[in-house]
C-alpha atoms as a PDB file:
ATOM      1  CA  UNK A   1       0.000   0.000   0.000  1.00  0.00           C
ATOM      2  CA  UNK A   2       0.992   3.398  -0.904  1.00  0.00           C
ATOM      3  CA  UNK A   3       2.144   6.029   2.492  1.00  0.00           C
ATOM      4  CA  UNK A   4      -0.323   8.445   3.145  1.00  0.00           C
ATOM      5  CA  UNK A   5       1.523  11.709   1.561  1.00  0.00           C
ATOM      6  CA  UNK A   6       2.102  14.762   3.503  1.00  0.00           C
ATOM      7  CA  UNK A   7       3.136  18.107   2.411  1.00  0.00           C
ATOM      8  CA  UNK A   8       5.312  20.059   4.472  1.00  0.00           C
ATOM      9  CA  UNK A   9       4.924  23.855   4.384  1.00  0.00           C
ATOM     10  CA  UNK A  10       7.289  26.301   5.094  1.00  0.00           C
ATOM     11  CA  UNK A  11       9.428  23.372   5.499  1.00  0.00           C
ATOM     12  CA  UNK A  12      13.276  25.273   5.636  1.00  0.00           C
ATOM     13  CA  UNK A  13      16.107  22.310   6.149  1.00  0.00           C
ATOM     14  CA  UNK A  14      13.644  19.692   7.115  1.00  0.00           C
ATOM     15  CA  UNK A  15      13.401  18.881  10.931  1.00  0.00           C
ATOM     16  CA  UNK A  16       9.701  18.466  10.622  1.00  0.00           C
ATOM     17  CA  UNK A  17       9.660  16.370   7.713  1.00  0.00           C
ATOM     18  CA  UNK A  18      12.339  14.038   9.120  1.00  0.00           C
ATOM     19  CA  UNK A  19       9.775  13.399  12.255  1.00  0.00           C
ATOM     20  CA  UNK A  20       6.881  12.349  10.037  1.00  0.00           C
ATOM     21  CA  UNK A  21       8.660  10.407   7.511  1.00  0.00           C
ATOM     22  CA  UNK A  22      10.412   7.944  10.248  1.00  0.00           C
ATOM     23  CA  UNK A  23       6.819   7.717  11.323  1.00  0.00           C
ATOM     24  CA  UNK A  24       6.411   6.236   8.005  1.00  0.00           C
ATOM     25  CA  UNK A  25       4.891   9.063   5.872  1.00  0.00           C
ATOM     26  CA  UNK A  26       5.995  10.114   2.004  1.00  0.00           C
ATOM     27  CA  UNK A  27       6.953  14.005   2.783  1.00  0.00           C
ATOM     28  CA  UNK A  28       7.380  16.193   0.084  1.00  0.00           C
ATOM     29  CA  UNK A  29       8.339  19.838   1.218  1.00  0.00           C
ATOM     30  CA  UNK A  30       7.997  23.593  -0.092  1.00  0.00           C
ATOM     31  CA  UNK A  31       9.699  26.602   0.863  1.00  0.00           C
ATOM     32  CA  UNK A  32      10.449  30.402  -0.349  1.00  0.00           C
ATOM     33  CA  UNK A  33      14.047  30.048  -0.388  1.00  0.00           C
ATOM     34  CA  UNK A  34      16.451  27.002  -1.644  1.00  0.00           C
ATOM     35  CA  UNK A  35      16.956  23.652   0.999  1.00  0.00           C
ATOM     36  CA  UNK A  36      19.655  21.993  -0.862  1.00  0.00           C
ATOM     37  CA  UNK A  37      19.711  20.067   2.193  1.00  0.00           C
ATOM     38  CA  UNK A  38      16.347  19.141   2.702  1.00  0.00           C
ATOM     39  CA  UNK A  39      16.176  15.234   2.891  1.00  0.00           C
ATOM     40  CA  UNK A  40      13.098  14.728   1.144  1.00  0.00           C
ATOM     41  CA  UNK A  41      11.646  15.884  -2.047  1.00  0.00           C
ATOM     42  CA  UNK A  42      11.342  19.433  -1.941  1.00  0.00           C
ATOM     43  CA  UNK A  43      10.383  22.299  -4.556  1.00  0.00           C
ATOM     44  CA  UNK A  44      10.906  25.760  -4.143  1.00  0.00           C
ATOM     45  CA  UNK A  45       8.401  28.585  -4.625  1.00  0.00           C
ATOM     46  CA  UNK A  46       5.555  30.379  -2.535  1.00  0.00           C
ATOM     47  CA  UNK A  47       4.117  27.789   0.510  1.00  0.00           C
ATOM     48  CA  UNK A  48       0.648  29.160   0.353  1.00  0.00           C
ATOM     49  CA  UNK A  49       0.357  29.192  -3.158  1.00  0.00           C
ATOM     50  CA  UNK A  50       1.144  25.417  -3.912  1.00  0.00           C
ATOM     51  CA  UNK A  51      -1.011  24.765  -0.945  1.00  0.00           C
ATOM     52  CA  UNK A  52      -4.019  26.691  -3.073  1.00  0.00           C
ATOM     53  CA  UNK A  53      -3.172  24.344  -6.234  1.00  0.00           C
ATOM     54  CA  UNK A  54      -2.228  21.286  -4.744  1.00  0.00           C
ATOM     55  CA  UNK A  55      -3.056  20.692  -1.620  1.00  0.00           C
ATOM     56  CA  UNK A  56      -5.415  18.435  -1.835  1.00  0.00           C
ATOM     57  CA  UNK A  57      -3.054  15.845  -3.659  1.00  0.00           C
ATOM     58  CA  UNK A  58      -2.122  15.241  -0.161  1.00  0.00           C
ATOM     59  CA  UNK A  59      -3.264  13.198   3.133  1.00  0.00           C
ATOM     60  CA  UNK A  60      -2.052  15.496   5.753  1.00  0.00           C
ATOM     61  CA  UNK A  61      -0.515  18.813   5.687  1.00  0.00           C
ATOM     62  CA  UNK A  62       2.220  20.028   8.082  1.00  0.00           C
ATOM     63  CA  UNK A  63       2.712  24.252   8.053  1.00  0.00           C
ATOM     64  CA  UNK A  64       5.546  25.917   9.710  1.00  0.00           C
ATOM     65  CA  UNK A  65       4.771  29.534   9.037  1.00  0.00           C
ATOM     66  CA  UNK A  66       7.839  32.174  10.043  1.00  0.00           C
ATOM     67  CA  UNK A  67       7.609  32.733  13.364  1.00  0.00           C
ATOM     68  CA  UNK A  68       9.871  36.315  13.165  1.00  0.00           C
ATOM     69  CA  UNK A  69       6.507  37.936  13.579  1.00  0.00           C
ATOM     70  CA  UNK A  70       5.999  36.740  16.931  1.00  0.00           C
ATOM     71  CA  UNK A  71       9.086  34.973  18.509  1.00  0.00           C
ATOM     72  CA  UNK A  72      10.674  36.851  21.088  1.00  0.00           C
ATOM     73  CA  UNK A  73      14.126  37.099  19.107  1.00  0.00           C
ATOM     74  CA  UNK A  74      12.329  39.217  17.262  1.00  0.00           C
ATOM     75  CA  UNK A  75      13.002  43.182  18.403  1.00  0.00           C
ATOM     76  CA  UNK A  76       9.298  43.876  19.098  1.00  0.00           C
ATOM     77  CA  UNK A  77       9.525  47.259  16.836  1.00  0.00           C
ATOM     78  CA  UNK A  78      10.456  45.488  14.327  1.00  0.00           C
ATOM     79  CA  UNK A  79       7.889  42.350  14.697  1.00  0.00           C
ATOM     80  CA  UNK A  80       4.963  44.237  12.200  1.00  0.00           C
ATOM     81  CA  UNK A  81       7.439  43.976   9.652  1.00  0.00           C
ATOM     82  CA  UNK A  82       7.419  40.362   9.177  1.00  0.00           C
ATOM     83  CA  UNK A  83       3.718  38.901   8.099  1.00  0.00           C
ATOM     84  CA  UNK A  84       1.509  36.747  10.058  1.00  0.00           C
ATOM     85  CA  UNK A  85       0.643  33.933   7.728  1.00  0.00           C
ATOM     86  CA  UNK A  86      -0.773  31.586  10.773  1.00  0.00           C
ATOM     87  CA  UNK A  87      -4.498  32.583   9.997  1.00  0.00           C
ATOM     88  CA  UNK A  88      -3.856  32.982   5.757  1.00  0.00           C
ATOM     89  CA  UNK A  89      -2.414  29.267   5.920  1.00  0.00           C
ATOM     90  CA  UNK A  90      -5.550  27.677   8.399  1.00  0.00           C
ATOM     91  CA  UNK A  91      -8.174  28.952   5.693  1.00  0.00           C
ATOM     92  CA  UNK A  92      -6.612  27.716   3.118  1.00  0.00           C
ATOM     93  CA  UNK A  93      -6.149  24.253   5.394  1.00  0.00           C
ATOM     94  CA  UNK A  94      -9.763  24.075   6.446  1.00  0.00           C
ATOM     95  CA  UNK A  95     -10.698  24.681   2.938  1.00  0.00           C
ATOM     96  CA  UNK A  96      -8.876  22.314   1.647  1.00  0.00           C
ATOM     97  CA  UNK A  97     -10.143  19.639   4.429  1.00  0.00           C
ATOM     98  CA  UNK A  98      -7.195  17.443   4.980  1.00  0.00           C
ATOM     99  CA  UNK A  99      -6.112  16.400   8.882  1.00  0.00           C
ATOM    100  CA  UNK A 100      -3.802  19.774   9.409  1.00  0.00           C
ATOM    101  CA  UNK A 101      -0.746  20.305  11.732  1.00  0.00           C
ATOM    102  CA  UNK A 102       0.032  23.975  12.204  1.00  0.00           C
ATOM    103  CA  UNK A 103       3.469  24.814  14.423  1.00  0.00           C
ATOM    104  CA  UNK A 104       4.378  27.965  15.803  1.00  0.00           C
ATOM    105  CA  UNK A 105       7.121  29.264  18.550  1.00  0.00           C
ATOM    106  CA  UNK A 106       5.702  29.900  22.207  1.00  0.00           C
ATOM    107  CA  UNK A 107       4.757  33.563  22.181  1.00  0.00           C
ATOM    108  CA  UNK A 108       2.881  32.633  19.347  1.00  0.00           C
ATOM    109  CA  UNK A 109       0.430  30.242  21.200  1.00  0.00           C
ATOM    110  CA  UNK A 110      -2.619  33.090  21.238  1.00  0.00           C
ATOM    111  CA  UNK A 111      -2.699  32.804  17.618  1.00  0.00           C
ATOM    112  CA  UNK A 112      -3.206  28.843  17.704  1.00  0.00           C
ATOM    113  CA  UNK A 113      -6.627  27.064  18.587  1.00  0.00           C
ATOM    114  CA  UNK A 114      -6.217  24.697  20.959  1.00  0.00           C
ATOM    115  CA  UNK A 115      -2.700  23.279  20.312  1.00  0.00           C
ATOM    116  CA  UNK A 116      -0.425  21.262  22.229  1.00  0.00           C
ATOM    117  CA  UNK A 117       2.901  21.847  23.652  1.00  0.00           C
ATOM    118  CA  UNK A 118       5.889  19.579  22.928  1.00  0.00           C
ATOM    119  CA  UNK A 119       9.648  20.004  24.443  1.00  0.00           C
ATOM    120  CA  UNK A 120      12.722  18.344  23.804  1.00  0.00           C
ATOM    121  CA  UNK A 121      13.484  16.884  27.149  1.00  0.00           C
ATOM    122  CA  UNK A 122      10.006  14.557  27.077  1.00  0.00           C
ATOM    123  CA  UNK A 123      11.341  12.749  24.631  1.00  0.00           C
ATOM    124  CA  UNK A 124      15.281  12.442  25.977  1.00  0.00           C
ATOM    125  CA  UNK A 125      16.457  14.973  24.199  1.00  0.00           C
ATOM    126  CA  UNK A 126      19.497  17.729  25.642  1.00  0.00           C
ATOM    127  CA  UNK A 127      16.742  20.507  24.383  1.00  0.00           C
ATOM    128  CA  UNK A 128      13.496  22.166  25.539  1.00  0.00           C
ATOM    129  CA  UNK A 129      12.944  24.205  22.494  1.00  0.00           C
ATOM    130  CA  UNK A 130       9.393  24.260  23.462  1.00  0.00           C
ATOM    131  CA  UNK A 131       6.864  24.550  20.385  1.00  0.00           C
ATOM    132  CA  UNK A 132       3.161  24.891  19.849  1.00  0.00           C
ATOM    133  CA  UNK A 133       1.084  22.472  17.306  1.00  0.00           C
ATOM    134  CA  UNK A 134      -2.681  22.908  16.272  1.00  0.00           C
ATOM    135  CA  UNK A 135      -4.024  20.027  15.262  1.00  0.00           C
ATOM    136  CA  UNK A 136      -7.135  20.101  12.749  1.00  0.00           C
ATOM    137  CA  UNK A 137      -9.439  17.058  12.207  1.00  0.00           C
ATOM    138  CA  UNK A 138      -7.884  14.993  15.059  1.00  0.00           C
ATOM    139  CA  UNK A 139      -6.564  15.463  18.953  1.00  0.00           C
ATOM    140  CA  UNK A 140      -3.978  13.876  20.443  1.00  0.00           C
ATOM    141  CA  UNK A 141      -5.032  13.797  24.520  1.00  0.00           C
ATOM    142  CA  UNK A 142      -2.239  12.532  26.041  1.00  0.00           C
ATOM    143  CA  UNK A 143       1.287  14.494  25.854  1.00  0.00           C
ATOM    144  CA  UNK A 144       4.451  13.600  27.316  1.00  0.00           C
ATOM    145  CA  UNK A 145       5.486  15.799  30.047  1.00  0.00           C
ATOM    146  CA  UNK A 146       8.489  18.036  30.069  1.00  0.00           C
ATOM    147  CA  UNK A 147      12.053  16.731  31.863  1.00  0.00           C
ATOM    148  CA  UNK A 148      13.652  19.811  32.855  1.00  0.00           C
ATOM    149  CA  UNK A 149      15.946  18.306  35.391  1.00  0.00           C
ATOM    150  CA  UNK A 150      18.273  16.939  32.499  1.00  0.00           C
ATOM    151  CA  UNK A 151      21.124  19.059  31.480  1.00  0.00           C
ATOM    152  CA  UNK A 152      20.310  21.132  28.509  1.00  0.00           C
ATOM    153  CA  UNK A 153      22.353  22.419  25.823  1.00  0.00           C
ATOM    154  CA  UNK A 154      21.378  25.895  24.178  1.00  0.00           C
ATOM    155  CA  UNK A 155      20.355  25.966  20.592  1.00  0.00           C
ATOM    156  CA  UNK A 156      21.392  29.297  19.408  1.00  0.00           C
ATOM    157  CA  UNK A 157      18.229  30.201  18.012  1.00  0.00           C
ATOM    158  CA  UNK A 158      16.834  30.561  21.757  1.00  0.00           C
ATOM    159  CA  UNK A 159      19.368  33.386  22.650  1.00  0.00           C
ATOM    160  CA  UNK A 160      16.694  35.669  25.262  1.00  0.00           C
ATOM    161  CA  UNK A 161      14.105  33.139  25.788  1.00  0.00           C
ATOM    162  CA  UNK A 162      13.497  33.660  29.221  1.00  0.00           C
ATOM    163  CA  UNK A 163      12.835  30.027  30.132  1.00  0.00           C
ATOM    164  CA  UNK A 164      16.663  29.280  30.047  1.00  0.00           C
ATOM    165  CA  UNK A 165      19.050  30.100  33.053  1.00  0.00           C
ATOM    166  CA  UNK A 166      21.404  33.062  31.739  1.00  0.00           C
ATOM    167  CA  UNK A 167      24.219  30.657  32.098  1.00  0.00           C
ATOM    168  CA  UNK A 168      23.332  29.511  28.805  1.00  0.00           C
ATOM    169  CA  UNK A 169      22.004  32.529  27.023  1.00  0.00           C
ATOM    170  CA  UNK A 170      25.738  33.800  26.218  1.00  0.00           C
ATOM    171  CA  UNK A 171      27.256  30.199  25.782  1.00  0.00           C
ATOM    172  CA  UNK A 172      28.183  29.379  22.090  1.00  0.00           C
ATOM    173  CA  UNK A 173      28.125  25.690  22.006  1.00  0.00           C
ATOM    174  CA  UNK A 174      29.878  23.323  19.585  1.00  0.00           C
ATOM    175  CA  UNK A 175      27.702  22.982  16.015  1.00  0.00           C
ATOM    176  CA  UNK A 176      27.924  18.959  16.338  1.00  0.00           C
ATOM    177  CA  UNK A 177      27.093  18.876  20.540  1.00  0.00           C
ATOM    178  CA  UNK A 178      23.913  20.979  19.069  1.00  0.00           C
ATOM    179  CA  UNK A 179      23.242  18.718  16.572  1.00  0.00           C
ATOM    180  CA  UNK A 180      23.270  15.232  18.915  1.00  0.00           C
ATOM    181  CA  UNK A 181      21.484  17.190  21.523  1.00  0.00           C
ATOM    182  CA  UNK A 182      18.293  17.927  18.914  1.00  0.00           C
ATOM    183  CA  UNK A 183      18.783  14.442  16.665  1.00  0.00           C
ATOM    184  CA  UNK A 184      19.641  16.626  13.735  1.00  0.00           C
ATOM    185  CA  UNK A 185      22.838  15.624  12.175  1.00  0.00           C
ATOM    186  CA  UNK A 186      22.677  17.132   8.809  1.00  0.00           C
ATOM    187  CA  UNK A 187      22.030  20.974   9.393  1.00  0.00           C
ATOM    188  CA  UNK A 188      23.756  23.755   9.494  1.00  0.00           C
ATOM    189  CA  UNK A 189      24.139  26.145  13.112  1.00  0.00           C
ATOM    190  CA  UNK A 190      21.743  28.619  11.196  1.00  0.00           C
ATOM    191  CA  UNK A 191      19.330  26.004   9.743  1.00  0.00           C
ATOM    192  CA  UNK A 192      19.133  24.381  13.564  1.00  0.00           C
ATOM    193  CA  UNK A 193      18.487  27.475  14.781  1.00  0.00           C
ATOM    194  CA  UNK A 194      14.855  27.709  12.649  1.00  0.00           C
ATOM    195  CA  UNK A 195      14.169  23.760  12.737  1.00  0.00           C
ATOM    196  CA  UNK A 196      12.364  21.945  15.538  1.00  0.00           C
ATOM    197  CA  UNK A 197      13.175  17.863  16.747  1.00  0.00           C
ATOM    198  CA  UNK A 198      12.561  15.532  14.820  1.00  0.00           C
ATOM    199  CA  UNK A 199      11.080  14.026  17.598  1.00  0.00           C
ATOM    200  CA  UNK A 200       8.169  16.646  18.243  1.00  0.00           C
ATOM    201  CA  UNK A 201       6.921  15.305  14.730  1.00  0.00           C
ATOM    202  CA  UNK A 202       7.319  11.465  15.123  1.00  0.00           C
ATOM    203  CA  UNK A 203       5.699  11.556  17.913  1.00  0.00           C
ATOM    204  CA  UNK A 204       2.278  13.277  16.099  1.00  0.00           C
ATOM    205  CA  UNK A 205       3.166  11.346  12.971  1.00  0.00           C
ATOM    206  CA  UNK A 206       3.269   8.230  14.684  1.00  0.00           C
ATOM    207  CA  UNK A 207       0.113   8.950  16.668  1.00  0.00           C
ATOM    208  CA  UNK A 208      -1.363   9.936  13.576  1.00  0.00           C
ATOM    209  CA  UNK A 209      -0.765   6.256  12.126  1.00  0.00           C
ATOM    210  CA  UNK A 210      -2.334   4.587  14.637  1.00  0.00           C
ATOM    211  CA  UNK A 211      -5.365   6.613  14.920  1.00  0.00           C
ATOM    212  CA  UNK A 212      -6.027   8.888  11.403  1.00  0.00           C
ATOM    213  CA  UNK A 213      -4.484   5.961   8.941  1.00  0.00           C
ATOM    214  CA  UNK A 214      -4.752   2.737  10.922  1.00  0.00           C
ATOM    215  CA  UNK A 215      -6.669   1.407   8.271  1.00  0.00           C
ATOM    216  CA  UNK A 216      -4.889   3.127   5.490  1.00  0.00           C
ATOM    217  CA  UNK A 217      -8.563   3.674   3.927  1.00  0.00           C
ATOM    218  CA  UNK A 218      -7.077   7.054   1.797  1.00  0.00           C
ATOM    219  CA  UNK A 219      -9.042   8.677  -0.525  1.00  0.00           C
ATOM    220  CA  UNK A 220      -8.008  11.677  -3.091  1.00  0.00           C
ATOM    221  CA  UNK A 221      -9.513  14.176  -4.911  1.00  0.00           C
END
């Protein structure tokens, strides 16, 4: 039987499309500017856009829209600059009526309905990198809970998020201790900075298996 296909959004080096293919999905993934090291198939051009045209070619559809608009990095005179594609993208999602994931930094949590939280340490990872999912057409109930006992190791990305002691907030660590930390081996510092776990995604992916495609009854427009 085929995978169910999913199309990753706003998909930059390809953390989130590494979690949902080791949960067994076929990811193809779409960004505004060029991923030569995205692992999957991957075409460039405008995420909303290809969503419009072909999104319904697809099971599931994971969106990652820029979070510059309302991440915390982000000097807050300068946030309006940057668009806020989280409610363009969920129209064009619910329109389209596929099972949805939409993933956003914390601060940008008012903007989501409902989602869930996911951090690195609940799934053994040296991160918390805490991120926000909505979920459209299914729930997932139960979520692991954070770990924050374990020793973490700062992604540079998180540079003045307040939930990190500010013994880490001027610490540049090693690319690769990064990269083992988050279970992202091929990325650059600068594409880790903008990519979530792996993990985050396998987890939903996986749950998604069991529960959306258990019988793998997919149809397609």
């Amino acid at each position: 039987m085929d995978k169910p296909r999913l199309l990753d959004l706003f998909c930059g080096a390809g953390g989130a499309g590494m979690g949902y293919s080791r949960a067994g999905f076929e990811v193809t993934g779409i960004d505004i500017k060029p991923q030569k090291r995205y692992p999957f198939r991957f075409m460039q051009g405008d995420a909303l856009e290809y969503l419009y045209k072909y999104g319904h070619e697809y099971d599931v559809i994971h969106a990652s829209p820029p979070c510059q608009r309302y991440s915390t990095q982000t000097a807050m005179e300068h946030r309006n600059n940057h668009p806020d594609l989280i409610a363009p993208t969920r129209e064009l999602l619910q329109l389209i009526d596929r099972p949805y994931i939409i993933e956003n930094v914390p601060n940008a949590r008012k903007h989501l309905i409902n989602p869930i939280r996911l951090c690195g340490t609940s799934f053994g990872l040296r991160v918390w990198r805490h991120r926000y999912f909505e979920l459209g057409g299914f729930d997932i109930l139960l979520v692991p809970p954070c770990q924050h006992n374990v020793e973490i190791v700062y992604m540079t990305g998180s540079t003045g998020n307040s939930s990190y002691p500010d013994s880490f907030k001027r610490k540049e660590w090693p690319i690769q201790e990064i990269r083992d930390a988050c279970g992202i081996q091929w990325m650059t510092r600068n594409e880790i900075d903008e990519a979530i776990p792996p993990a985050y995604t396998e987890y939903i992916g996986r749950w998604m298996m069991e529960n959306v495609f258990a019988s793998h009854s997919i149809t397609r427009l």
